[in-house]
C-alpha atoms as a PDB file:
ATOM      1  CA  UNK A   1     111.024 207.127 211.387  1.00  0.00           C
ATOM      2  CA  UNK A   2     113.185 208.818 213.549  1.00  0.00           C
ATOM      3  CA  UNK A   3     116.723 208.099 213.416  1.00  0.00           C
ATOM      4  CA  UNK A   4     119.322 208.403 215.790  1.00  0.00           C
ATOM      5  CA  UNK A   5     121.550 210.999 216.018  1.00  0.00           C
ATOM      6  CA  UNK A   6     125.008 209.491 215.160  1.00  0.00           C
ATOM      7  CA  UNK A   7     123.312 207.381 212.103  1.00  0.00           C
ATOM      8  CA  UNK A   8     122.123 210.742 210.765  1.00  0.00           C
ATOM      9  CA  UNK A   9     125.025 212.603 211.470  1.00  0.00           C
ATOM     10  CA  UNK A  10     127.392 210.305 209.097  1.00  0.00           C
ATOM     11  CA  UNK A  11     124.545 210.415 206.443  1.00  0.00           C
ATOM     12  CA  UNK A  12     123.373 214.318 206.547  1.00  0.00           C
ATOM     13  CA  UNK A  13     126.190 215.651 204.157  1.00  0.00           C
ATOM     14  CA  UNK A  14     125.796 213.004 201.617  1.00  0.00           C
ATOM     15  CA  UNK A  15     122.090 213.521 201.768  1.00  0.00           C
ATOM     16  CA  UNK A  16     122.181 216.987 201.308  1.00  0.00           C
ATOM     17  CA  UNK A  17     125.087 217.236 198.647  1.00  0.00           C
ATOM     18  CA  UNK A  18     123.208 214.763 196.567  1.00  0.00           C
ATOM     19  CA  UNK A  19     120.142 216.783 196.577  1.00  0.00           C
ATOM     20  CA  UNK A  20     122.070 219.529 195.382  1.00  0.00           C
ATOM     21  CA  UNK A  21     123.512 217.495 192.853  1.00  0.00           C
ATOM     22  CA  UNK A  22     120.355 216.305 191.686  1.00  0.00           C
ATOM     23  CA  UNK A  23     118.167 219.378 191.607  1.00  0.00           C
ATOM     24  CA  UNK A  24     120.433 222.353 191.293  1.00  0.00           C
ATOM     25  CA  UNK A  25     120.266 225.241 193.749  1.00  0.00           C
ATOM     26  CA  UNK A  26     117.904 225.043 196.377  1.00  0.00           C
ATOM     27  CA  UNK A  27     116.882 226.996 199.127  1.00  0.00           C
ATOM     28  CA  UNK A  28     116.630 225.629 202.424  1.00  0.00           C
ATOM     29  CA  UNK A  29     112.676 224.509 202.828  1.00  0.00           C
ATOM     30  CA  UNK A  30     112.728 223.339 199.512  1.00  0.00           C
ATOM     31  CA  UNK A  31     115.291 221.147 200.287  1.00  0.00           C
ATOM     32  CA  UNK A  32     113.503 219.261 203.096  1.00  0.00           C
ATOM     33  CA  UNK A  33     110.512 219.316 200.665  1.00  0.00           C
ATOM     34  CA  UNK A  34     113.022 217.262 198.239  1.00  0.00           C
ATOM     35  CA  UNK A  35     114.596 215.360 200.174  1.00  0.00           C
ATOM     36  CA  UNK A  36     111.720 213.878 202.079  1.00  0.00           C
ATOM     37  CA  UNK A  37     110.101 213.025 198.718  1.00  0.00           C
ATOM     38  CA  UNK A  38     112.850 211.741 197.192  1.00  0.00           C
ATOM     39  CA  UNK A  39     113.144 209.317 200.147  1.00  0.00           C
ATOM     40  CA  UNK A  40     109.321 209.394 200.026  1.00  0.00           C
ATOM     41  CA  UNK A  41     109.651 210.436 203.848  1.00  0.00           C
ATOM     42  CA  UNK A  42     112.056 208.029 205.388  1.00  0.00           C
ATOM     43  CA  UNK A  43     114.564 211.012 205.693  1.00  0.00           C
ATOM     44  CA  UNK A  44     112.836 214.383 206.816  1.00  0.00           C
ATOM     45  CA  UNK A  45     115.197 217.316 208.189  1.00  0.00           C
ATOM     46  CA  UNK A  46     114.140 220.282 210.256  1.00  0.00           C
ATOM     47  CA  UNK A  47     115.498 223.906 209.715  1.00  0.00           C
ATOM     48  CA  UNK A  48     117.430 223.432 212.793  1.00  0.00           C
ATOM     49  CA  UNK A  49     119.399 220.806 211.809  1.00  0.00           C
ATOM     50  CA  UNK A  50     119.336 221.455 207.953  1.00  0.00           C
ATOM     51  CA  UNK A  51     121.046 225.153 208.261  1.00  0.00           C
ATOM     52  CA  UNK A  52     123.630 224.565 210.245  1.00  0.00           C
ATOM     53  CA  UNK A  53     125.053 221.549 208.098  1.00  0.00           C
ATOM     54  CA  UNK A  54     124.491 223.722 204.783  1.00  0.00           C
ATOM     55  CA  UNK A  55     126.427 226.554 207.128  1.00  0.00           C
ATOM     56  CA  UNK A  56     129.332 223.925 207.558  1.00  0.00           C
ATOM     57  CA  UNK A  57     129.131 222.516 204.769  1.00  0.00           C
ATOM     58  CA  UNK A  58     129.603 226.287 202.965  1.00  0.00           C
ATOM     59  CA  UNK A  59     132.285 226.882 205.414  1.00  0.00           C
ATOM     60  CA  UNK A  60     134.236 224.016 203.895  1.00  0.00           C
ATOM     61  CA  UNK A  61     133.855 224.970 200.296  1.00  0.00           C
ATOM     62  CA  UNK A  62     131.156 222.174 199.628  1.00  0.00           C
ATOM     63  CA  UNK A  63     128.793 224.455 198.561  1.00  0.00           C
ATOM     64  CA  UNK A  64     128.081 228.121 197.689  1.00  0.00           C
ATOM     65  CA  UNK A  65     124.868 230.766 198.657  1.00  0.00           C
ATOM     66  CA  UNK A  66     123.929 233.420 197.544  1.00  0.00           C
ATOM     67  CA  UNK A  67     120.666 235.455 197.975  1.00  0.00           C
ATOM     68  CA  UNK A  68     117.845 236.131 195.652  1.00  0.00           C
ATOM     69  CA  UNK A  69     114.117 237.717 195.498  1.00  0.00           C
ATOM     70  CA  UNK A  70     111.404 235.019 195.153  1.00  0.00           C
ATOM     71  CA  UNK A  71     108.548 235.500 192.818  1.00  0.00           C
ATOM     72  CA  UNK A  72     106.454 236.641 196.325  1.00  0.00           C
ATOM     73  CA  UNK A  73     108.837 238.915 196.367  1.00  0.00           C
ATOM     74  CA  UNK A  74     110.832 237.275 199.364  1.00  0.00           C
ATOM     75  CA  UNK A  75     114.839 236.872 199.797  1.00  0.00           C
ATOM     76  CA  UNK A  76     115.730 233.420 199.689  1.00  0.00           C
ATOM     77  CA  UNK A  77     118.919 232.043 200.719  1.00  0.00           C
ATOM     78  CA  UNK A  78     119.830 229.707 197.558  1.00  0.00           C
ATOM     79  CA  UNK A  79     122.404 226.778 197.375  1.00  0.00           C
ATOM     80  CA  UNK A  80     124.442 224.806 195.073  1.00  0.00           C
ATOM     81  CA  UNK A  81     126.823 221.914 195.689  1.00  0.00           C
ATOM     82  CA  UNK A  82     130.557 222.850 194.163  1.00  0.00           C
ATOM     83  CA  UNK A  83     132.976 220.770 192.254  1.00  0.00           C
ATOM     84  CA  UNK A  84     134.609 220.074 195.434  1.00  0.00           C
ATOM     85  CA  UNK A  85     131.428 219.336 197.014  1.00  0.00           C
ATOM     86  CA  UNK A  86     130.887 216.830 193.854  1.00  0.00           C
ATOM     87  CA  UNK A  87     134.210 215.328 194.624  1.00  0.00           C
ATOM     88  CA  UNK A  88     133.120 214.537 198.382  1.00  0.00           C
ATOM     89  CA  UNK A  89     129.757 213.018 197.244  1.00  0.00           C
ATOM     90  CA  UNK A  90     131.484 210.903 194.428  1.00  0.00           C
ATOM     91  CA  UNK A  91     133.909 209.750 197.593  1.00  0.00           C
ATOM     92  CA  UNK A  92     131.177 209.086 199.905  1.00  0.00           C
ATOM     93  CA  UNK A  93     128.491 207.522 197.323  1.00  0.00           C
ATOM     94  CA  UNK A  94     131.528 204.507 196.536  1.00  0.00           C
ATOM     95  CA  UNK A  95     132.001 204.518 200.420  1.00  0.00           C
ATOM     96  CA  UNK A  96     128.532 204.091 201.074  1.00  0.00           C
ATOM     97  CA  UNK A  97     127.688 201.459 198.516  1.00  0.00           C
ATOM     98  CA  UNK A  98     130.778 199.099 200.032  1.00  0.00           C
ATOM     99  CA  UNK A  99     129.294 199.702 203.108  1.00  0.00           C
ATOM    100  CA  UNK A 100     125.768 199.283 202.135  1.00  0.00           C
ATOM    101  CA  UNK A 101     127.025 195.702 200.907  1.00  0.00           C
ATOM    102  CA  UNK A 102     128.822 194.999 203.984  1.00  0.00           C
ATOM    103  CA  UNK A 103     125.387 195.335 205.956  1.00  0.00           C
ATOM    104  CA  UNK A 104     123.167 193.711 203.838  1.00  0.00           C
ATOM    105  CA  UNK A 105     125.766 190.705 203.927  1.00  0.00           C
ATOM    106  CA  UNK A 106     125.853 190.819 207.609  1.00  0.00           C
ATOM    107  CA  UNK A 107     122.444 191.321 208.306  1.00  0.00           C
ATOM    108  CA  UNK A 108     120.822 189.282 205.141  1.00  0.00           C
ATOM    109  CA  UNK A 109     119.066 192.208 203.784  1.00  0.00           C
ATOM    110  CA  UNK A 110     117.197 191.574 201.021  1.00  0.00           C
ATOM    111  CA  UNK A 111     115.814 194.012 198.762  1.00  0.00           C
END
């Protein structure tokens, strides 16, 4: 499903640091591999909107890069969430969940 853009935009950082969080350093396509399986599709990012977040989101000290060869011999870009990066997620995860509630209440969501 395609989602709007100004749902996505408040939910593209936590998506991403989580990932992170969850499976280490990445580089970028294997990050949209992850996090479309994770969310067994319902999220799916393009390099166009994936790099520039992980750009800002570097430029803000959330995460770090660096490069390295691949096995095919390939540089890779790889990233990794920091501890302020953690500190954001933990912030927006408890944000999120009251908010999650608040929307199922209003809406009578039911899992």
């Amino acid at each position: 499903m395609q989602f709007s853009k100004e749902i996505m935009k408040g939910a593209a950082e936590i998506i991403v640091l989580r990932t992170l969080k969850d499976d280490g350093e990445a580089y970028g396509y294997q990050l949209i591999k992850s996090i479309a399986s994770s969310s067994k599709n319902i999220f799916e990012f393009h390099e166009g909107t994936l790099y520039p977040l992980l750009y800002r989101l570097e430029s803000r000290g959330y995460v770090t890069s660096h490069k390295k060869e691949a096995p095919s011999g390939k540089e890779r870009r790889y990233y990794a969430i920091t501890k302020k990066g953690k500190g954001l997620l933990a912030e927006r995860e408890t944000e999120l969940g009251l908010f999650n509630k608040g929307m199922a209440k209003l809406f009578h969501f039911t899992s």
